[in-house]
N, C-alpha and C. Protein backbone atom coordinates (compact mmCIF):
# COMPACT_ATOMS: atom_id res chain seq x y z
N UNK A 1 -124.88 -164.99 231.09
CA UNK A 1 -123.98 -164.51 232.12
C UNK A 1 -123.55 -165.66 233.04
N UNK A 2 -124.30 -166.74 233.43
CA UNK A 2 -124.38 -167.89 234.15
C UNK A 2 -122.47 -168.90 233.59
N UNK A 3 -122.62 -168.85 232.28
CA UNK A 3 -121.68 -169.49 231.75
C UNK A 3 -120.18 -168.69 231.76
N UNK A 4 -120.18 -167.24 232.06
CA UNK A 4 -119.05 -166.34 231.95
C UNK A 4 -118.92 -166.70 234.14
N UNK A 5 -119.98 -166.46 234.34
CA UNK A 5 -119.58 -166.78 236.01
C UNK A 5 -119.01 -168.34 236.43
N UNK A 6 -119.21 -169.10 235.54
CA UNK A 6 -118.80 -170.54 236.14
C UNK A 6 -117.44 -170.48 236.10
N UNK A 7 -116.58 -169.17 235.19
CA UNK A 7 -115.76 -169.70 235.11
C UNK A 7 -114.87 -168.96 236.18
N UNK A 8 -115.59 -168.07 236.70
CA UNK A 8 -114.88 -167.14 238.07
C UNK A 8 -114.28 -168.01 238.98
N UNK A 9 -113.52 -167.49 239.77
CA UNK A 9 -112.74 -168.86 241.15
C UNK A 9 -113.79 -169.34 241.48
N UNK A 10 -113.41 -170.48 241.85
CA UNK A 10 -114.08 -171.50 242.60
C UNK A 10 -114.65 -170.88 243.63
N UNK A 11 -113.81 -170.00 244.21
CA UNK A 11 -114.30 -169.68 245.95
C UNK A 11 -114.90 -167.94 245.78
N UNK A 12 -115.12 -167.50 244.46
CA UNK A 12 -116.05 -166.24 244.46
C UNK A 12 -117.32 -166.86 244.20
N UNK A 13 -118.40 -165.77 244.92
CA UNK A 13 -119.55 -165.91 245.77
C UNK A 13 -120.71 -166.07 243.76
N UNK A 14 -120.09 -165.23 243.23
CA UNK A 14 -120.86 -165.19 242.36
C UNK A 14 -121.08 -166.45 241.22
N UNK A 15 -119.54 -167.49 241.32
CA UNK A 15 -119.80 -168.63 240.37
C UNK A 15 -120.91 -169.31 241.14
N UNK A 16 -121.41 -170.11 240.07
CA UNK A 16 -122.95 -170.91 240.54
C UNK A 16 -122.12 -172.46 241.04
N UNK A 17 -121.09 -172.82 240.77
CA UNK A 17 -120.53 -173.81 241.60
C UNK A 17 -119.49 -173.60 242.19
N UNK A 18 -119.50 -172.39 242.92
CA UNK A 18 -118.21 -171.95 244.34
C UNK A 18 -118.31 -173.08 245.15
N UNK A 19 -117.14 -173.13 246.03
CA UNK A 19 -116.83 -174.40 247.04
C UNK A 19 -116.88 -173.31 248.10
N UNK A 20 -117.93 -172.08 248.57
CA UNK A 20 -117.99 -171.45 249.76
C UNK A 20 -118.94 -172.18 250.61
N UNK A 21 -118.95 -172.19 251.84
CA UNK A 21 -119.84 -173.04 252.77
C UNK A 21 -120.34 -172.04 253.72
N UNK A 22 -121.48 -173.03 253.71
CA UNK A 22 -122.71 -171.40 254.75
C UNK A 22 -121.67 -170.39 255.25
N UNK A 23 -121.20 -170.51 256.25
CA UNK A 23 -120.38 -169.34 257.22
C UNK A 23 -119.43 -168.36 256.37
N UNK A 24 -119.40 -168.68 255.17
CA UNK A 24 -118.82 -167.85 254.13
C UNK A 24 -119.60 -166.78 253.67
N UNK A 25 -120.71 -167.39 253.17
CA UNK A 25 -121.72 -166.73 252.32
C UNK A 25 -122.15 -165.48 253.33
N UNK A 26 -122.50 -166.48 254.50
CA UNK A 26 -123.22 -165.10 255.45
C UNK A 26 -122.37 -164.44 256.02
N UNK A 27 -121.17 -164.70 256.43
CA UNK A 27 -120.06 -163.28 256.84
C UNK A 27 -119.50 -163.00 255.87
N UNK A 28 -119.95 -162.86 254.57
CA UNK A 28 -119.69 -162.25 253.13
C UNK A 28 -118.18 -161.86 253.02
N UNK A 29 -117.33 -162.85 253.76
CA UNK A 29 -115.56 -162.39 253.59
C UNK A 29 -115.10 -162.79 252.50
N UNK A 30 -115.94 -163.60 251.35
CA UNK A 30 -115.30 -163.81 250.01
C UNK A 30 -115.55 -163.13 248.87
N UNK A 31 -115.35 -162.20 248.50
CA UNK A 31 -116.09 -161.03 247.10
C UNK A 31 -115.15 -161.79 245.78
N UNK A 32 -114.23 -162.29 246.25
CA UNK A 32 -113.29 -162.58 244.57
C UNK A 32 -112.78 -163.40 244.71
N UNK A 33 -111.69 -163.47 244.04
CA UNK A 33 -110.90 -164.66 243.74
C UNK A 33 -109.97 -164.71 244.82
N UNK A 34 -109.68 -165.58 245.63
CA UNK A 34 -108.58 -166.16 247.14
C UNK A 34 -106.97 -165.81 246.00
N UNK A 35 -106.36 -164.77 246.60
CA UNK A 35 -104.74 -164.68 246.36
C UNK A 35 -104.23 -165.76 246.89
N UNK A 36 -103.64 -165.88 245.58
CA UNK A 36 -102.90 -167.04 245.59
C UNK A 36 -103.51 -168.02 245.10
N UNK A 37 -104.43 -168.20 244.68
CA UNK A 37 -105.51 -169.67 244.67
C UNK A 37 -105.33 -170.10 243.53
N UNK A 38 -105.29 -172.02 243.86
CA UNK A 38 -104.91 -173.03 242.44
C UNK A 38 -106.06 -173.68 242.43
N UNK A 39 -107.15 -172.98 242.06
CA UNK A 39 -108.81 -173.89 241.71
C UNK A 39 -108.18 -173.84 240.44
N UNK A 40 -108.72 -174.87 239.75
CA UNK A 40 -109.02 -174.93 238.08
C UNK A 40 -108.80 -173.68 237.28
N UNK A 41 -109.70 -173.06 237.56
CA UNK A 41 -110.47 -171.28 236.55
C UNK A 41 -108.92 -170.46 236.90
N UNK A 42 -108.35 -170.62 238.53
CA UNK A 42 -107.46 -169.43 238.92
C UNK A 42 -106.00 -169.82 238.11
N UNK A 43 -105.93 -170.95 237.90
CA UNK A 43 -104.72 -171.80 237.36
C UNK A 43 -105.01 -171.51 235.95
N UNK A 44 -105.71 -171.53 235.44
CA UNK A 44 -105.92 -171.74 233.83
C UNK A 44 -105.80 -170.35 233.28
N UNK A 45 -106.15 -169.29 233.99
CA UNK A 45 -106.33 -167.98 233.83
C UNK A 45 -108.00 -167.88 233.20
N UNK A 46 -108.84 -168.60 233.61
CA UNK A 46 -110.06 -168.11 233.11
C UNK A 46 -110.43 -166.96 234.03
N UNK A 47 -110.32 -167.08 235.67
CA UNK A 47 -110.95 -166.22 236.23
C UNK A 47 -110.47 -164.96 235.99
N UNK A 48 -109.20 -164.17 235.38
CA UNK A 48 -109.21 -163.05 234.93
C UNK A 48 -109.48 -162.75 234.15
N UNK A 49 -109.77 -163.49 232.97
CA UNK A 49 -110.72 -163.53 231.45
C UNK A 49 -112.33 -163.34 231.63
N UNK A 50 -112.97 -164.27 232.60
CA UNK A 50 -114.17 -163.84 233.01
C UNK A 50 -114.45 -161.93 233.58
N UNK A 51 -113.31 -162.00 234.39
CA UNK A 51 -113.32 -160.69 235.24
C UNK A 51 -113.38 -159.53 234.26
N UNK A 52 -112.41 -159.83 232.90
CA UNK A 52 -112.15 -158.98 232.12
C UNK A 52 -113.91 -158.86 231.30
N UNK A 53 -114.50 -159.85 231.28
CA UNK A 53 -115.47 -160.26 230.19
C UNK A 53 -116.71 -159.57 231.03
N UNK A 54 -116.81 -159.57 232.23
CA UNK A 54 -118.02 -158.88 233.31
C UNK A 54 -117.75 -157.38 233.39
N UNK A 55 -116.57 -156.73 233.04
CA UNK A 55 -116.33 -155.75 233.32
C UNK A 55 -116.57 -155.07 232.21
N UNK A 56 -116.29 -155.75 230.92
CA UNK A 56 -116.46 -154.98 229.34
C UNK A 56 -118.30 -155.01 229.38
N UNK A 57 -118.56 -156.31 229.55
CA UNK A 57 -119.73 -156.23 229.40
C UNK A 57 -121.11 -154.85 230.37
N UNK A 58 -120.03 -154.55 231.55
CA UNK A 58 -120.61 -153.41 232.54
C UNK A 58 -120.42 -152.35 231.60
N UNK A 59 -119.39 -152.17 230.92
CA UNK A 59 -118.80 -150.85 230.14
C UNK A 59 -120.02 -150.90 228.95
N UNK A 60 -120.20 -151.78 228.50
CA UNK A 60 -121.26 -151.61 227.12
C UNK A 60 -123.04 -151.20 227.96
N UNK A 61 -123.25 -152.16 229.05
CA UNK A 61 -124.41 -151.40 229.28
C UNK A 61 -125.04 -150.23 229.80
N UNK A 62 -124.03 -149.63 230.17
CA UNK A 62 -123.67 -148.21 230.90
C UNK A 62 -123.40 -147.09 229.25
N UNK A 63 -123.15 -147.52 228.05
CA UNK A 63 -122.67 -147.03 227.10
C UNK A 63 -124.20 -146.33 226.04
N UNK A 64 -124.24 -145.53 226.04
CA UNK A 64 -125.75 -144.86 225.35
C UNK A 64 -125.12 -144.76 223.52
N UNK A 65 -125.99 -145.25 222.77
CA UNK A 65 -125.95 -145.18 221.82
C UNK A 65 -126.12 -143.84 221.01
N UNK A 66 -125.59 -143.17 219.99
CA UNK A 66 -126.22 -141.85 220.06
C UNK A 66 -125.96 -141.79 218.28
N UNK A 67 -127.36 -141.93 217.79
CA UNK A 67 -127.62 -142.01 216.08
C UNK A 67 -126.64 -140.71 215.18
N UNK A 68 -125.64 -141.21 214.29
CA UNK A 68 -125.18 -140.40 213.79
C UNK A 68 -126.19 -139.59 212.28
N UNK A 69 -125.70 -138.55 212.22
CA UNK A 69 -126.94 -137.84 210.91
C UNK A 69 -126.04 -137.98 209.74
N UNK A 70 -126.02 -137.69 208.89
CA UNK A 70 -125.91 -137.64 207.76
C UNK A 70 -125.45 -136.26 207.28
């Protein structure tokens, strides 16, 4: 999961190398990606590919398997 988050914006709380600085983190005003924003990930379109990739991946573990019979 570490490697699908690096590629989130720069300035969401959850990539492991965000450019947020203390007073960010603790008045928690950054949850996503900055509108408008030209980091790397937001320019390239990874951070909506990640977003898409955290969200499928929520959908599968929430998803109960259920054995078909015969």
């Amino acid at each position: 999961m570490k490697d699908i988050a690096s590629n989130l914006c720069y300035y969401d709380k959850r990539n492991p190398d965000n450019n947020l600085d203390v007073m960010d983190l603790e008045d928690n005003e950054i949850e996503a990606a900055k509108k408008d924003c030209h980091c790397d990930n937001c320019f390239y379109g990874r951070t909506k590919l990640a977003e898409y990739i955290i969200k499928l991946k929520g959908q599968l573990n929430s998803t109960i398997a259920i054995p078909l019979s015969d």
